[in-house]
C-alpha atoms as a PDB file:
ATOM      1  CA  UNK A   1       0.000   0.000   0.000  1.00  0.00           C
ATOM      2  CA  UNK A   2       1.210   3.593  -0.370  1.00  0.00           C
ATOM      3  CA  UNK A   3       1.438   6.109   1.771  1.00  0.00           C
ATOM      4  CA  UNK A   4       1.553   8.980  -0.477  1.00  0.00           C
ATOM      5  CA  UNK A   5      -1.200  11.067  -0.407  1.00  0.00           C
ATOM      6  CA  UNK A   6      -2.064  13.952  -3.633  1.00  0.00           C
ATOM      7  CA  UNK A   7      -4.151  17.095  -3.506  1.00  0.00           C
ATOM      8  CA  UNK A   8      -7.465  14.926  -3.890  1.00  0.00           C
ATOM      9  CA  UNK A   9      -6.601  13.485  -0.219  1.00  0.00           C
ATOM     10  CA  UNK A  10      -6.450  16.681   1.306  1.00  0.00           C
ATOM     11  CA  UNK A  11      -9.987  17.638  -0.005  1.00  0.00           C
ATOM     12  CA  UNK A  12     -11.574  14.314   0.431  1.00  0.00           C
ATOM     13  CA  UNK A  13      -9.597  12.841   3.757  1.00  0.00           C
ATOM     14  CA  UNK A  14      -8.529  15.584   6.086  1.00  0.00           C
ATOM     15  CA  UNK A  15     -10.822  17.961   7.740  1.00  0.00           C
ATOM     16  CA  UNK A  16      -9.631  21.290   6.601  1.00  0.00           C
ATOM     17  CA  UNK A  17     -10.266  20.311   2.848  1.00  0.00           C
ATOM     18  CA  UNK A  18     -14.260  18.909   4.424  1.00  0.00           C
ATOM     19  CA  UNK A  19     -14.020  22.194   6.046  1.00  0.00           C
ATOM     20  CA  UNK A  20     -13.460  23.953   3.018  1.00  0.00           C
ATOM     21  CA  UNK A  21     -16.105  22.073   0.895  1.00  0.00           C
ATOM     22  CA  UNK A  22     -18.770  22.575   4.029  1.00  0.00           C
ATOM     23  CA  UNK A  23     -18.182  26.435   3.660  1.00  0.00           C
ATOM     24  CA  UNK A  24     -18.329  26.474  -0.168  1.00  0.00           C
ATOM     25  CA  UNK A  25     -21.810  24.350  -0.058  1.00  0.00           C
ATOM     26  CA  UNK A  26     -23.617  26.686   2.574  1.00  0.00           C
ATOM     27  CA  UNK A  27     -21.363  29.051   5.169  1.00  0.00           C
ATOM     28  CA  UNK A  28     -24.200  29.697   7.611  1.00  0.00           C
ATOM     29  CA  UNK A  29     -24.769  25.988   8.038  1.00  0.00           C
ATOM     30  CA  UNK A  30     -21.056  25.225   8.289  1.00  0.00           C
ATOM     31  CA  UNK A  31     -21.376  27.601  10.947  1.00  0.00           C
ATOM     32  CA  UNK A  32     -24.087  25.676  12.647  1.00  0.00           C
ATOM     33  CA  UNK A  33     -21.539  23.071  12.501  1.00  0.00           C
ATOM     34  CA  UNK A  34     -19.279  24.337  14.586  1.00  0.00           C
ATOM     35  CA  UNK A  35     -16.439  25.006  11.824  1.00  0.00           C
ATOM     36  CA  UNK A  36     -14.408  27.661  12.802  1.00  0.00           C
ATOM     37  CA  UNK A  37     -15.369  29.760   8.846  1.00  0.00           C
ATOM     38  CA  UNK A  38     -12.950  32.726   9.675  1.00  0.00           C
ATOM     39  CA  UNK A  39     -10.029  30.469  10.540  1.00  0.00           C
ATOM     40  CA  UNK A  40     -10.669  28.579   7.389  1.00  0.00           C
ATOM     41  CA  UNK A  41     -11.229  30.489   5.096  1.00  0.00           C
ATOM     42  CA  UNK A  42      -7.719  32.833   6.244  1.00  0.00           C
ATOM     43  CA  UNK A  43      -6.173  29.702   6.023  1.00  0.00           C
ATOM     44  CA  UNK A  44      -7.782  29.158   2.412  1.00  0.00           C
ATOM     45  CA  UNK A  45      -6.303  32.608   1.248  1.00  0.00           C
ATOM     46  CA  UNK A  46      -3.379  32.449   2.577  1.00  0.00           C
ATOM     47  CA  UNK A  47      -2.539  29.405   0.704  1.00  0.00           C
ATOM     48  CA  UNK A  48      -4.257  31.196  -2.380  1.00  0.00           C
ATOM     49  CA  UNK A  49      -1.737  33.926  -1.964  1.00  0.00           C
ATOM     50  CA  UNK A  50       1.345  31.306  -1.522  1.00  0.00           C
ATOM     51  CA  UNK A  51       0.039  29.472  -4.898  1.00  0.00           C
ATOM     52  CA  UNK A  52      -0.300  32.939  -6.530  1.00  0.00           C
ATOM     53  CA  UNK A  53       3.693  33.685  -5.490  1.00  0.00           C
ATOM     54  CA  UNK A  54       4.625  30.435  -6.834  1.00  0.00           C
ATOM     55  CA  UNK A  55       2.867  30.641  -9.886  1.00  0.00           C
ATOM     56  CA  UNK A  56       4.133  34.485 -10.409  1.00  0.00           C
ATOM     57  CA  UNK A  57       7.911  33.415  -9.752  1.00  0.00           C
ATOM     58  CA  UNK A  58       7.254  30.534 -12.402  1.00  0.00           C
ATOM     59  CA  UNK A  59       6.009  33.096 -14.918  1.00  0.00           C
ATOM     60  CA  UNK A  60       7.950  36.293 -14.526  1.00  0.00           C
ATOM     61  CA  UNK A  61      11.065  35.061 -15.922  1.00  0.00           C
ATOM     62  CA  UNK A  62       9.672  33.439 -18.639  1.00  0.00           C
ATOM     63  CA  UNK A  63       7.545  36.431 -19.705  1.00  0.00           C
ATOM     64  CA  UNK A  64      11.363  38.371 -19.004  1.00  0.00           C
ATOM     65  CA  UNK A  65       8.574  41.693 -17.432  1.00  0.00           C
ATOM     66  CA  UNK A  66       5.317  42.071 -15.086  1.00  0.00           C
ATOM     67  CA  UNK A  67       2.951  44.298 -15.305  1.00  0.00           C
ATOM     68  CA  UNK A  68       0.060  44.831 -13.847  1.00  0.00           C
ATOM     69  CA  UNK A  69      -2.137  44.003 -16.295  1.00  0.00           C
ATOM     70  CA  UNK A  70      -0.617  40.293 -17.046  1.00  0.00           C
ATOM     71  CA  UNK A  71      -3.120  38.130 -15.384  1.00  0.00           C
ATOM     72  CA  UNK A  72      -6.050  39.974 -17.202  1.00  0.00           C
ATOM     73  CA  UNK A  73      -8.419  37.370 -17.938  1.00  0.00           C
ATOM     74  CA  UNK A  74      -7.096  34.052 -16.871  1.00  0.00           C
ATOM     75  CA  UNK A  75     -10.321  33.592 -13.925  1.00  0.00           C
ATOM     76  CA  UNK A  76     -12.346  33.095 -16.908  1.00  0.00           C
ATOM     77  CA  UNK A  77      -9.187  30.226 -18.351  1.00  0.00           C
ATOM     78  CA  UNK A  78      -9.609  29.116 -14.943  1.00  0.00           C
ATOM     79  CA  UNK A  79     -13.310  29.050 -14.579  1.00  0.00           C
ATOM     80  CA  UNK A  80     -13.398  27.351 -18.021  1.00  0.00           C
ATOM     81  CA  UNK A  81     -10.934  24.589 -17.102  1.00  0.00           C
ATOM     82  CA  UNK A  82     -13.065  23.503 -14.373  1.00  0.00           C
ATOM     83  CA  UNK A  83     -16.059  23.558 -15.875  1.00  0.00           C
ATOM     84  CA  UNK A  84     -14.784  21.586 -19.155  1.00  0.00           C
ATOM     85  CA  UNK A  85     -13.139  19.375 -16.689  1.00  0.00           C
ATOM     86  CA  UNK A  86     -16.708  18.350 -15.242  1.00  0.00           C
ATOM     87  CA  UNK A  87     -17.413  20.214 -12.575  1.00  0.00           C
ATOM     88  CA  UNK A  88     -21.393  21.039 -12.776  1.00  0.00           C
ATOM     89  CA  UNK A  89     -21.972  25.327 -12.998  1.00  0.00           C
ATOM     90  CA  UNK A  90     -24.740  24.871 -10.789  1.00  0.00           C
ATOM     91  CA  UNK A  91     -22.312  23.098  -8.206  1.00  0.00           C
ATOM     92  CA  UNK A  92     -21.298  19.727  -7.096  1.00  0.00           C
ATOM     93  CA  UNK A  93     -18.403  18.026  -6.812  1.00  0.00           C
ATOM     94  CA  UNK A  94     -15.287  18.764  -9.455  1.00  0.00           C
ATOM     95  CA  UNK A  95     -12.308  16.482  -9.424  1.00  0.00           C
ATOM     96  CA  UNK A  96      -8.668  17.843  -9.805  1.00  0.00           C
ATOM     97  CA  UNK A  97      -8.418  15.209 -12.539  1.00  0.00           C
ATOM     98  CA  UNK A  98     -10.678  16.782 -14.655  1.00  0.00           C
ATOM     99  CA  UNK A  99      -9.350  20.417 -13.774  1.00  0.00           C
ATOM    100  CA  UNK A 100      -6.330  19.466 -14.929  1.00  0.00           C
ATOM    101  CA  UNK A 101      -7.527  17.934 -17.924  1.00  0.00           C
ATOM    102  CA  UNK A 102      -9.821  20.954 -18.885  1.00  0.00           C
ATOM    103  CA  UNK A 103      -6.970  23.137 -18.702  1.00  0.00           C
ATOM    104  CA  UNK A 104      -4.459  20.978 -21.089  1.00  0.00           C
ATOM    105  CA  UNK A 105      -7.229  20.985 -23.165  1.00  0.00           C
ATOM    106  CA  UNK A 106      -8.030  24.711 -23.017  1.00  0.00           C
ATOM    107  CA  UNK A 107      -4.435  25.258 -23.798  1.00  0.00           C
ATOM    108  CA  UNK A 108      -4.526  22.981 -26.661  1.00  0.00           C
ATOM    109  CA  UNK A 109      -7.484  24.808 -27.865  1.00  0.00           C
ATOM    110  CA  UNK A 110      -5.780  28.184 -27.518  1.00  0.00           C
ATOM    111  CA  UNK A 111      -2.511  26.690 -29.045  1.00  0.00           C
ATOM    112  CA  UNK A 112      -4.257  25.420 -32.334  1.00  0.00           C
ATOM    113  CA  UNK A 113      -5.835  28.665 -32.672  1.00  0.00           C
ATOM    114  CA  UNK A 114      -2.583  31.046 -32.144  1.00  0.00           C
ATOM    115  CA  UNK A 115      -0.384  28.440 -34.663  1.00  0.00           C
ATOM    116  CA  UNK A 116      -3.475  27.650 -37.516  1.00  0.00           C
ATOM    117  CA  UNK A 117      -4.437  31.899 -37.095  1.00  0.00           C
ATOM    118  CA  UNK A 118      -8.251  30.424 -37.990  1.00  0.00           C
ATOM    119  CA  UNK A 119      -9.476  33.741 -35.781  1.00  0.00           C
ATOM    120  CA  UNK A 120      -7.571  36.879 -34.371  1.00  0.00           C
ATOM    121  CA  UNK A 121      -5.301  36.271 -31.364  1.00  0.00           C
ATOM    122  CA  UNK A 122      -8.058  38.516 -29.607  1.00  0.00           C
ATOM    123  CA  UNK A 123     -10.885  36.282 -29.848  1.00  0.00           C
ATOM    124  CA  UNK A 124      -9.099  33.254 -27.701  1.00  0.00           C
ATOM    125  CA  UNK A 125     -11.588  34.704 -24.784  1.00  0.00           C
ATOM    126  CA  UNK A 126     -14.849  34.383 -26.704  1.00  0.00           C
ATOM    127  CA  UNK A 127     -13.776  30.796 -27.581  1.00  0.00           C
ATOM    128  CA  UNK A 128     -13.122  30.130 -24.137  1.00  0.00           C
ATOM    129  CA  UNK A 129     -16.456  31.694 -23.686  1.00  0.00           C
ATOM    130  CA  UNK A 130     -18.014  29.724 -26.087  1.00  0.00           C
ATOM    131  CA  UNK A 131     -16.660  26.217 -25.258  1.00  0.00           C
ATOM    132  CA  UNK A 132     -18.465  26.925 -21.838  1.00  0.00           C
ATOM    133  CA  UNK A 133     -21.372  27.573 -23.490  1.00  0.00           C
ATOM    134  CA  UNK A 134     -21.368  23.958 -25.216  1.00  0.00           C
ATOM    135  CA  UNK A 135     -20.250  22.154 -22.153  1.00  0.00           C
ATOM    136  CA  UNK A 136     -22.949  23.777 -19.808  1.00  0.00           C
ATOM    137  CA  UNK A 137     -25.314  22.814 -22.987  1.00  0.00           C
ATOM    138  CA  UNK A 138     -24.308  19.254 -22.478  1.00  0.00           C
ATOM    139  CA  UNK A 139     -23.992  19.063 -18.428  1.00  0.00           C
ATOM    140  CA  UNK A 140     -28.067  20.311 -19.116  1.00  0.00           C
ATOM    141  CA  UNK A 141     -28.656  17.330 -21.479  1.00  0.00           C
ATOM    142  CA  UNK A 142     -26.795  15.064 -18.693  1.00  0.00           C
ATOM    143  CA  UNK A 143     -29.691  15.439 -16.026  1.00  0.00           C
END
């Protein structure tokens, strides 16, 4: 048996990562159940802000500049790459499986459209946009 445990274990197996779904379904009730939200939920951004660090020392020197204006868009890449990984829009239960999946093939997507230059480089957004528009078409098809 192995003892190594990946990100799904954290959200499935250890409290703070039941804590963390508990708040996302319904705070109040969370609440109710004695989880302490505040502590959480610090906790939660906290580790948002170390992942953000990470990711922005990964990028900079690739990108060889910063600037504000860098990140401009990628919730809705992110958003997307959940979604078209399987996670429901009207909520339930994603897997970081299918994030990852959704986002390699987002980035596909995006990388076949920059190379072929079937649309402007501009549009990448509204294809983003409309790939969620198909998938939430078939998650409604799936009830």
């Amino acid at each position: 048996s192995s003892t190594s445990r990946g990100l799904g274990d954290v959200y499935k197996r250890q409290a703070y990562g039941r804590y963390v779904q508990a708040i996302g379904s319904n705070e109040q009730v969370a609440r109710y159940a004695a989880v302490d939200v505040d502590r959480v939920k610090i906790l939660t951004y906290m580790l948002l802000g170390v992942c953000v660090g990470i990711a922005t020392l990964l990028y900079v020197p690739r990108l060889g500049s910063a600037s504000p204006t860098t990140g401009l868009l990628w919730e809705l890449e992110a958003i997307a790459a959940v979604i078209v990984g399987g996670t429901a829009l009207k909520g339930g239960a994603g897997s970081i499986t299918g994030t990852v999946v959704g986002a390699i093939l987002l980035s596909v997507i995006s990388n076949i459209l920059n190379l072929t230059s079937i649309i402007s480089v501009y549009l990448n957004a509204a294809v983003q946009g409309f790939v969620i528009i198909i998938v939430a078409f078939l998650q409604r098809g799936k009830r």
